[in-house]
N, C-alpha and C. Protein backbone atom coordinates (compact mmCIF):
# COMPACT_ATOMS: atom_id res chain seq x y z
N UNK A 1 0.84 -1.18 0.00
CA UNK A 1 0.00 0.00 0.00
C UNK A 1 0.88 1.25 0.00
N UNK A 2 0.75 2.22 -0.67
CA UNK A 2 1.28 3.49 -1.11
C UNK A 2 0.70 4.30 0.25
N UNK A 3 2.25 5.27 0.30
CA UNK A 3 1.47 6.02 1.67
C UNK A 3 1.75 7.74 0.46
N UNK A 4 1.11 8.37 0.39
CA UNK A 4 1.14 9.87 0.31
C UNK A 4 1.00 11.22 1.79
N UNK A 5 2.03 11.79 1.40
CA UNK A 5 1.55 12.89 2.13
C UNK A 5 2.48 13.95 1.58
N UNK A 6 2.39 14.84 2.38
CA UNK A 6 2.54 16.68 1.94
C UNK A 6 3.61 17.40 3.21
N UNK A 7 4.70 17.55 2.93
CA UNK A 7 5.42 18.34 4.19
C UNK A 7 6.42 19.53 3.23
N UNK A 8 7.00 20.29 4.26
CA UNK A 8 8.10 20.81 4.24
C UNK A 8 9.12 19.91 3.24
N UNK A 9 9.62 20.67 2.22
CA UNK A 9 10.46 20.21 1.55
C UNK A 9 12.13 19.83 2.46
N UNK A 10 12.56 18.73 2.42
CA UNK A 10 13.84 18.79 2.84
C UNK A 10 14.79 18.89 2.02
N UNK A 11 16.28 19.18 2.28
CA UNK A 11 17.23 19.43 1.41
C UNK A 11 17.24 18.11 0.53
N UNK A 12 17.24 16.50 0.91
CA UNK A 12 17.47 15.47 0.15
C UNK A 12 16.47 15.77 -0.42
N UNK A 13 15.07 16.32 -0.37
CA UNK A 13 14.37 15.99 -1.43
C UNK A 13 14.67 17.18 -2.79
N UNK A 14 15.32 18.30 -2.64
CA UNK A 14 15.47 19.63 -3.62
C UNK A 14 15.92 18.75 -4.99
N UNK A 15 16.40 17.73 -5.18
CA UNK A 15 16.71 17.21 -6.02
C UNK A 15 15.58 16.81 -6.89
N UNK A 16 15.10 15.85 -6.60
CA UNK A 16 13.60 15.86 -6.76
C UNK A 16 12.87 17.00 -7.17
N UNK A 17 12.72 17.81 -6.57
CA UNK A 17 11.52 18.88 -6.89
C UNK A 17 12.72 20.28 -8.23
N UNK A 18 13.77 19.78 -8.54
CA UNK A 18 14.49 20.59 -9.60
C UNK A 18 13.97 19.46 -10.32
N UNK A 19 13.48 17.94 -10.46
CA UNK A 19 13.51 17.39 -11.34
C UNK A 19 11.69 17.30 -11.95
N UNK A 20 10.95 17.80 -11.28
CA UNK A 20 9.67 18.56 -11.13
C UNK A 20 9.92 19.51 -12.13
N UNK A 21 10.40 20.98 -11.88
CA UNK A 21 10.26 21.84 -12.24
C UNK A 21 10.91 21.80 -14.06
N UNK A 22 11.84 21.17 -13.93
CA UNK A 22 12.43 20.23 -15.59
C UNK A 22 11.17 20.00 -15.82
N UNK A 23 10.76 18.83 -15.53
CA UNK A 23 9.65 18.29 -16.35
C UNK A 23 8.42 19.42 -16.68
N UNK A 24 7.88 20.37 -15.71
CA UNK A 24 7.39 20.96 -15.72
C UNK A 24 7.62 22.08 -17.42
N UNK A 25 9.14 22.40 -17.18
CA UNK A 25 9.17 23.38 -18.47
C UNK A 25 9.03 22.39 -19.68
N UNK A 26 9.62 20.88 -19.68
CA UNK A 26 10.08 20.57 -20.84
C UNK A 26 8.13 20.31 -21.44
N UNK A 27 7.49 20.33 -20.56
CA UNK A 27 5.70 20.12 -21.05
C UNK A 27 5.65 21.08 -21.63
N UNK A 28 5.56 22.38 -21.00
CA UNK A 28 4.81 23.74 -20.98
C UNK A 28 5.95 24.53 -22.56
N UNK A 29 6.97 24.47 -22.34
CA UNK A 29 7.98 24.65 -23.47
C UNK A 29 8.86 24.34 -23.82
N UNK A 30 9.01 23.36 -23.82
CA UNK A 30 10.02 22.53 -24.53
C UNK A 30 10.99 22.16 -24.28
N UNK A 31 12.27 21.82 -24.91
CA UNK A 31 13.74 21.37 -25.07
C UNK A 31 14.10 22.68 -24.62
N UNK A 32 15.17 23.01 -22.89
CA UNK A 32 16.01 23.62 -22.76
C UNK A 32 16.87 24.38 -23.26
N UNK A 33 17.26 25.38 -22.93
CA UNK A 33 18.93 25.18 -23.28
C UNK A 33 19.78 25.30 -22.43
N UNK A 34 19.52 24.25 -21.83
CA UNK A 34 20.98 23.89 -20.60
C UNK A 34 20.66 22.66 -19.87
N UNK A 35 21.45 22.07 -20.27
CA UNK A 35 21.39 20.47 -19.42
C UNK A 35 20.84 20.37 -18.16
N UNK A 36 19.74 19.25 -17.95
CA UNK A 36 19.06 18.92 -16.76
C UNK A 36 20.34 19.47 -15.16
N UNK A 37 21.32 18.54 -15.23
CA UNK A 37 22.43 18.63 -14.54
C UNK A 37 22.91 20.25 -14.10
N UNK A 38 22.82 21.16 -15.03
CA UNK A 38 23.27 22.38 -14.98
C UNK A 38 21.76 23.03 -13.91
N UNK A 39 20.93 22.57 -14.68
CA UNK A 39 19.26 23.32 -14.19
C UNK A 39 19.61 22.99 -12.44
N UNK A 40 19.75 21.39 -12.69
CA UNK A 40 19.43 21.05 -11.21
C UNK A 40 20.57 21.69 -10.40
N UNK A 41 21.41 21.51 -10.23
CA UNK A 41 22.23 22.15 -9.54
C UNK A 41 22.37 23.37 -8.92
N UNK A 42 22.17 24.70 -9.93
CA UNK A 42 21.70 26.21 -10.19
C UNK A 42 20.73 25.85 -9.32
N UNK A 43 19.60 25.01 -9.05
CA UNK A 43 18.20 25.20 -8.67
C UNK A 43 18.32 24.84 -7.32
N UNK A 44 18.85 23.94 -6.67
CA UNK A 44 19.06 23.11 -5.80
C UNK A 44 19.69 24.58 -4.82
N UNK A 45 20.53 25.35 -5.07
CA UNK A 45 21.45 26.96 -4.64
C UNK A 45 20.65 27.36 -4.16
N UNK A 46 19.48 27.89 -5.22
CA UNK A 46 18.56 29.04 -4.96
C UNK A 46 17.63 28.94 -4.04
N UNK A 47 17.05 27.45 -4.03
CA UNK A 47 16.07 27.00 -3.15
C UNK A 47 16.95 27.21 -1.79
N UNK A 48 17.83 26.63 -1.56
CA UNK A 48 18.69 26.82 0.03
C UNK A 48 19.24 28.45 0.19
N UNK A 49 18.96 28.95 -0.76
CA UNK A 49 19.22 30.36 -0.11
C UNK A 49 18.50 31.48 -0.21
N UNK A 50 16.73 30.81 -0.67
CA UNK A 50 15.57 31.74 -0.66
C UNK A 50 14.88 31.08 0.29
N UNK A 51 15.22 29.87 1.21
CA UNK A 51 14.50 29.34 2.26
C UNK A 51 13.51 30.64 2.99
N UNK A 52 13.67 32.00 3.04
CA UNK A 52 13.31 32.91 3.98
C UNK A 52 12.32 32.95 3.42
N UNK A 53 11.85 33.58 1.86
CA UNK A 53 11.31 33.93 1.00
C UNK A 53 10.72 32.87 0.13
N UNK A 54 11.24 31.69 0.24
CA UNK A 54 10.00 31.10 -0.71
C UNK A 54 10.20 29.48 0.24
N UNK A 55 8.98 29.13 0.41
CA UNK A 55 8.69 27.94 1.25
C UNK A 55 8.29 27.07 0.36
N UNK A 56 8.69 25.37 0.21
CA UNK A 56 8.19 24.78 -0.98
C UNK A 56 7.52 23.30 -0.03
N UNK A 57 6.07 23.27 -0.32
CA UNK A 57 5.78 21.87 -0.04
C UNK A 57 5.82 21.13 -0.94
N UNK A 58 6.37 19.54 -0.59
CA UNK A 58 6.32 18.50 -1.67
C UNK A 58 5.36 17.44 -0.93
N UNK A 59 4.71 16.92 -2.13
CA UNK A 59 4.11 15.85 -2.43
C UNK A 59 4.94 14.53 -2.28
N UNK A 60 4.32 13.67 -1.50
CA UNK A 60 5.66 12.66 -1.50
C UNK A 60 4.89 11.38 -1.04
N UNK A 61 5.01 9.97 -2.47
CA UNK A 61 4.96 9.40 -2.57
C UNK A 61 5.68 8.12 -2.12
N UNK A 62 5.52 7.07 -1.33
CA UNK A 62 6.84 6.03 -0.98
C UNK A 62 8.27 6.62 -1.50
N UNK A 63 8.60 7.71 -0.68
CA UNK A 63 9.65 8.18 -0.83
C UNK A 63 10.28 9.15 -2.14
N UNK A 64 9.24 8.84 -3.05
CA UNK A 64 9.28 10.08 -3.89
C UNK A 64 8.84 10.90 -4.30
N UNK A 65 9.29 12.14 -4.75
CA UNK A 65 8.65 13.71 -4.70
C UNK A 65 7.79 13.66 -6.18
N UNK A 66 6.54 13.60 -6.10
CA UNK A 66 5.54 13.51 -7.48
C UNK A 66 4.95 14.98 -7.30
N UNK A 67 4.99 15.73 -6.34
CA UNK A 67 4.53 17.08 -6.64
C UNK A 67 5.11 17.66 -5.60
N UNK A 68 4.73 19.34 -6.15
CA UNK A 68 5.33 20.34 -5.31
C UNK A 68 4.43 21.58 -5.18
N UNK A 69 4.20 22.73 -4.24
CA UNK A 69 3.96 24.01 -4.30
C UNK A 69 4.38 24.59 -3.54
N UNK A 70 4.80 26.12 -4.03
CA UNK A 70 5.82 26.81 -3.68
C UNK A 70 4.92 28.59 -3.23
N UNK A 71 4.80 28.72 -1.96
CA UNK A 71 4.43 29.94 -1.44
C UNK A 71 5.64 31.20 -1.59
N UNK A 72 5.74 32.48 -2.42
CA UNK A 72 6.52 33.19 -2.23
C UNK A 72 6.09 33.88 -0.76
N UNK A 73 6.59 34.53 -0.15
CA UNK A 73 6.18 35.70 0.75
C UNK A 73 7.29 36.79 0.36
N UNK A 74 5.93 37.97 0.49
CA UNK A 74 6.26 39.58 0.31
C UNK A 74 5.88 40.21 1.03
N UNK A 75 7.30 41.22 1.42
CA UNK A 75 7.33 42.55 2.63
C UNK A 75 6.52 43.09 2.04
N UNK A 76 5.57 43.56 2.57
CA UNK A 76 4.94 45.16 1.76
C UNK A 76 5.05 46.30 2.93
N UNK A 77 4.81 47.47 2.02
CA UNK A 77 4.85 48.55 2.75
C UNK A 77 4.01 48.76 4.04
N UNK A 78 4.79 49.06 5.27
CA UNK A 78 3.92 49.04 6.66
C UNK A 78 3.01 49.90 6.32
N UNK A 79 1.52 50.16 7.35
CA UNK A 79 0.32 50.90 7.41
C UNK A 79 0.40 51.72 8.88
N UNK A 80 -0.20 52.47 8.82
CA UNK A 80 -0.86 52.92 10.23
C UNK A 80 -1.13 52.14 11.04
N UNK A 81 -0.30 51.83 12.14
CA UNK A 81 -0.65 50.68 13.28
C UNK A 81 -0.07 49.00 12.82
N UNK A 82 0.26 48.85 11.78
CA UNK A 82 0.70 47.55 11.58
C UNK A 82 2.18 48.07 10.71
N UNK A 83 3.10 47.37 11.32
CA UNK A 83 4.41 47.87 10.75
C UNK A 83 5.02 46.47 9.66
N UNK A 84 4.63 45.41 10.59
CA UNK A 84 5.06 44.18 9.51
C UNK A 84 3.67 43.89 9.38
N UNK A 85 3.70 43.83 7.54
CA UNK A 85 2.70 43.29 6.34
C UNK A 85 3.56 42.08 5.51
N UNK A 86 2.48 41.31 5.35
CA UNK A 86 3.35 40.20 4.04
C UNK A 86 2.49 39.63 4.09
N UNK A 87 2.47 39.49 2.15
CA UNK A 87 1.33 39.01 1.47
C UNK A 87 2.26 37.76 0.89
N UNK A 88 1.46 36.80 0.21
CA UNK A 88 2.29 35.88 -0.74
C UNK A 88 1.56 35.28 -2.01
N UNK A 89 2.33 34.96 -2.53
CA UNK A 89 1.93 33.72 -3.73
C UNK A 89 2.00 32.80 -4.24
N UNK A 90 1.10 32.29 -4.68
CA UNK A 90 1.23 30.78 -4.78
C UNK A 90 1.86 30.37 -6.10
N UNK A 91 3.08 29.68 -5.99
CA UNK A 91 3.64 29.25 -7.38
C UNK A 91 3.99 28.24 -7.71
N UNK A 92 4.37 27.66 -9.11
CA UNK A 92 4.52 26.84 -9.72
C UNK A 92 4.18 25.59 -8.61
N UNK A 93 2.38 25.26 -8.82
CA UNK A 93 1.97 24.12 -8.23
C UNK A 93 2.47 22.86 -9.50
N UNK A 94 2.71 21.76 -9.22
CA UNK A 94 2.91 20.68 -9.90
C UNK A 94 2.68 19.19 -9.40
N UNK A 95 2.43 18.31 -10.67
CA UNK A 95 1.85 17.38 -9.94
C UNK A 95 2.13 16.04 -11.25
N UNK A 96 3.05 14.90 -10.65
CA UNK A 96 3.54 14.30 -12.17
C UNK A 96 2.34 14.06 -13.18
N UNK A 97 2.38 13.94 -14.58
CA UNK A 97 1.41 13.68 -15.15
C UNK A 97 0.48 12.21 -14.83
N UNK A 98 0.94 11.57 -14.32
CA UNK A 98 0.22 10.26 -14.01
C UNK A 98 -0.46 9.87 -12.68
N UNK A 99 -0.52 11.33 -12.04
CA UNK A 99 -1.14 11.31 -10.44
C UNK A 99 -2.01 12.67 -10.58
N UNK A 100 -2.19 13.06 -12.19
CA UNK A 100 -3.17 13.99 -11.86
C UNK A 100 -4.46 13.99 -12.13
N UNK A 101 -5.59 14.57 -12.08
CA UNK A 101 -7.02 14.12 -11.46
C UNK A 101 -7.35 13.18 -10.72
N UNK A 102 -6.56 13.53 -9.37
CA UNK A 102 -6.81 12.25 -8.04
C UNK A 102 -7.16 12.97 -7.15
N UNK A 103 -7.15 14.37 -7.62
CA UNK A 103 -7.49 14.93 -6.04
C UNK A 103 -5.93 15.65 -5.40
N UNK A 104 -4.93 15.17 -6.08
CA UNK A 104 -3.77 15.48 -5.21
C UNK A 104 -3.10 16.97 -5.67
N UNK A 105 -3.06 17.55 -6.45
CA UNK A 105 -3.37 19.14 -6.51
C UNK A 105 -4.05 19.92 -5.97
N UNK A 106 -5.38 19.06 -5.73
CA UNK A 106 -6.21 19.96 -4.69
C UNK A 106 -5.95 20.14 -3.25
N UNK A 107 -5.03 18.65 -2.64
CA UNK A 107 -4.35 18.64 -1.38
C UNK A 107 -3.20 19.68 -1.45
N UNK A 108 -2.64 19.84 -2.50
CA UNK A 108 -1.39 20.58 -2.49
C UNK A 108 -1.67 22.08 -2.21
N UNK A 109 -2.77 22.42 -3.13
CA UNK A 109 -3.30 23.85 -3.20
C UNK A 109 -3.59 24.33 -1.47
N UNK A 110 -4.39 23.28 -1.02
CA UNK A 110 -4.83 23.58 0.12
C UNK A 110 -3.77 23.76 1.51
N UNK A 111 -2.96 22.44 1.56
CA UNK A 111 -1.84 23.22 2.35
C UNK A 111 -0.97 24.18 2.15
N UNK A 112 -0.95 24.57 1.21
CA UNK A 112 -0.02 25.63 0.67
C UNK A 112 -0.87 27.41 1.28
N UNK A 113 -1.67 26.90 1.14
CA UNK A 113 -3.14 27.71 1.83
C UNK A 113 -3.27 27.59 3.20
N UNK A 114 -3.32 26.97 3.83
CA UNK A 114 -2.99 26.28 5.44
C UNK A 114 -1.56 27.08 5.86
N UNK A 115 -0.31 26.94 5.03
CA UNK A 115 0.50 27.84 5.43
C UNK A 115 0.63 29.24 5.41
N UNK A 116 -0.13 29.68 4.61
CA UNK A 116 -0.27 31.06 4.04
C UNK A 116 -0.71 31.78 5.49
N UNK A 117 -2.17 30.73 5.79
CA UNK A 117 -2.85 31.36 6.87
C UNK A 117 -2.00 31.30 8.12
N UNK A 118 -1.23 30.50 8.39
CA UNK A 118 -0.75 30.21 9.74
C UNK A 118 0.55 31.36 9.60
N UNK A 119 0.74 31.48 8.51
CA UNK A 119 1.51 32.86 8.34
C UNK A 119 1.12 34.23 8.50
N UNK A 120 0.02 34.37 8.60
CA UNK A 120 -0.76 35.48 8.46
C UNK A 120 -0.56 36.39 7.42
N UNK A 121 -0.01 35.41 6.07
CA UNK A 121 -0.49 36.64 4.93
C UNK A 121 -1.53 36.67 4.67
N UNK A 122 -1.23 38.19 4.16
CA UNK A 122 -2.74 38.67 3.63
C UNK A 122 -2.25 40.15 2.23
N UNK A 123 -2.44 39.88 0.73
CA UNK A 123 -3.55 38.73 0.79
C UNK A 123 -2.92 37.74 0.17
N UNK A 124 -3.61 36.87 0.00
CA UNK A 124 -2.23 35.67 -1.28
C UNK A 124 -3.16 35.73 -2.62
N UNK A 125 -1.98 35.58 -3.71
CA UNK A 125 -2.77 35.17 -4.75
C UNK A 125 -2.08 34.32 -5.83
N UNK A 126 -2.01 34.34 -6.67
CA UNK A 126 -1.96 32.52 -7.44
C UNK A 126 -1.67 33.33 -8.84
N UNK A 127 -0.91 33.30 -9.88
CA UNK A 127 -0.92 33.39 -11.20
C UNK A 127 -1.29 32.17 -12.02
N UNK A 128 -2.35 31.46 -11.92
CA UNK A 128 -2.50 30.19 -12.97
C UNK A 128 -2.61 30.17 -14.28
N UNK A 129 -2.43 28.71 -14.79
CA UNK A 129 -2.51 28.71 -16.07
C UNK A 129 -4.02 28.50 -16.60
N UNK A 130 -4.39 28.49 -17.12
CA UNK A 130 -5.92 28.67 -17.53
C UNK A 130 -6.91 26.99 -17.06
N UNK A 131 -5.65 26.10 -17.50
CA UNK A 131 -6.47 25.00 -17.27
C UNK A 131 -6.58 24.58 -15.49
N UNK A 132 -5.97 24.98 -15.28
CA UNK A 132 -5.77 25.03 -13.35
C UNK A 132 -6.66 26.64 -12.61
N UNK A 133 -7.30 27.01 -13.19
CA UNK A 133 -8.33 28.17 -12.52
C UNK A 133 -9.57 27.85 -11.75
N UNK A 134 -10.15 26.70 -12.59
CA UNK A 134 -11.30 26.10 -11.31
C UNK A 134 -11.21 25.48 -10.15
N UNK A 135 -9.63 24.66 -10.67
CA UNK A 135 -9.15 24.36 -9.29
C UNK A 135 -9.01 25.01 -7.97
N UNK A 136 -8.19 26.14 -8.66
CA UNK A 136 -7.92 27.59 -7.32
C UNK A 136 -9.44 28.00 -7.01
N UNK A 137 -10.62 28.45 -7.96
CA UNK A 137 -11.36 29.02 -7.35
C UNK A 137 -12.53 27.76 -6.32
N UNK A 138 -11.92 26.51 -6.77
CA UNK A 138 -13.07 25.34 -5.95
C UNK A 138 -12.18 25.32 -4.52
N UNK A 139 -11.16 25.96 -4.46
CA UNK A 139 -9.87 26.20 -3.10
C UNK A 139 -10.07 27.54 -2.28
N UNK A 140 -11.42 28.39 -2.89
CA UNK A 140 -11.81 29.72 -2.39
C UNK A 140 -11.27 30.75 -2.89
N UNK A 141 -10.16 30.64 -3.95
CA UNK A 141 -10.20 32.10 -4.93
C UNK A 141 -10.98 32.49 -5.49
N UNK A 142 -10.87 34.21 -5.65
CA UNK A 142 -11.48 34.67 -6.27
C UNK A 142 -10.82 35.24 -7.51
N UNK A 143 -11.36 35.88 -8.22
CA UNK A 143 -10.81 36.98 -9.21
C UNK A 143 -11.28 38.39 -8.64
N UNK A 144 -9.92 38.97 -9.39
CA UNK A 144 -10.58 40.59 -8.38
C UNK A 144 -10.04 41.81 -9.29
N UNK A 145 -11.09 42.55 -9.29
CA UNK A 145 -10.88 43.60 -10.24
C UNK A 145 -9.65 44.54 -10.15
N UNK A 146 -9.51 44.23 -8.74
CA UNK A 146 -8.41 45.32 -7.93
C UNK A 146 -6.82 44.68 -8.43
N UNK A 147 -6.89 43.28 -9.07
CA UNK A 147 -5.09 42.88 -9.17
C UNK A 147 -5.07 42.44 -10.49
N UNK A 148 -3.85 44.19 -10.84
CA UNK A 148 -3.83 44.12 -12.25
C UNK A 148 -2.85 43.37 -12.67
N UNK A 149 -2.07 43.00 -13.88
CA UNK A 149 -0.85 42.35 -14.17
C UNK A 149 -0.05 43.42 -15.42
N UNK A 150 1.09 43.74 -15.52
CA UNK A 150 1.69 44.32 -16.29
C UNK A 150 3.05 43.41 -16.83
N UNK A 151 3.08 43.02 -18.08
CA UNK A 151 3.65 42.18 -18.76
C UNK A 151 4.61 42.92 -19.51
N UNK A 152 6.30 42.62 -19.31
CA UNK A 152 6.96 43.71 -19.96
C UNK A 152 7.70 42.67 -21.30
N UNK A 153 7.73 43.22 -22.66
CA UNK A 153 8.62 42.02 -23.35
C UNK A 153 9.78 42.83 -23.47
N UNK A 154 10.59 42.09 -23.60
CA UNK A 154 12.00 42.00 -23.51
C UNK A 154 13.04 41.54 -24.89
């Protein structure tokens, strides 16, 4: 019997979840240009030294990482009476192609949400891809007139 569950990413698993985020681009766009080996490595850095700033839960299957989601948190500018603010967002959720429509994206979404709150951001929000939007809003998002997006090309 298969056990699943959802924690705190550990350092042995960063390997794993760079090999997520590969698979992730090579779906969404294609052939690289830079060897898996180069990606993972570079990736494996960043994650251990944005630990402050970006929190990653993995999905974890009899010992291996089949999904991930990744909460940024952001300082924002203090208010009148509240000096520390931080909002966050929810990013690059993933989930291998052969464990998805089980329900287990929707576990992912939700603790990732569970941490948000126990964090006390406010507010969080999610950039999805179109086919993952009912998901977030069956998770209690909304859409909101108030959060615009500005897209710069380069």
């Amino acid at each position: 019997m298969s056990t699943t569950m959802i924690h705190p990413v550990q350092d042995d698993e960063l390997v794993g979840v760079a090999q997520l985020r590969w698979q992730w681009f090579r779906e969404v766009r294609g052939t690289p240009a830079t060897t898996q080996e180069e990606f993972t490595e570079s990736f494996v850095a960043w994650a251990q030294a944005n630990r402050s700033s970006h929190r990653c839960l993995v999905l974890v299957e009899d010992a291996v990482v089949i999904g991930m989601a990744w909460l940024a948190i952001y300082q924002r500018v203090p208010s009148v009476g509240t000096s520390q603010r931080l909002s966050g967002d929810v990013q690059s959720v993933y989930v291998v192609p052969d464990r998805r429509d089980s329900g287990l994206g929707s576990e992912l979404i939700d603790a990732v949400v569970r941490l948000a709150d126990e964090l006390g951001l406010q507010p969080l929000t999610v950039n999805s891809s179109t086919k993952a939007v009912n998901a977030y809003i069956r998770r209690g998002f909304v859409t909101s007139p108030e959060l615009l997006k500005a897209e710069f090309v380069r």
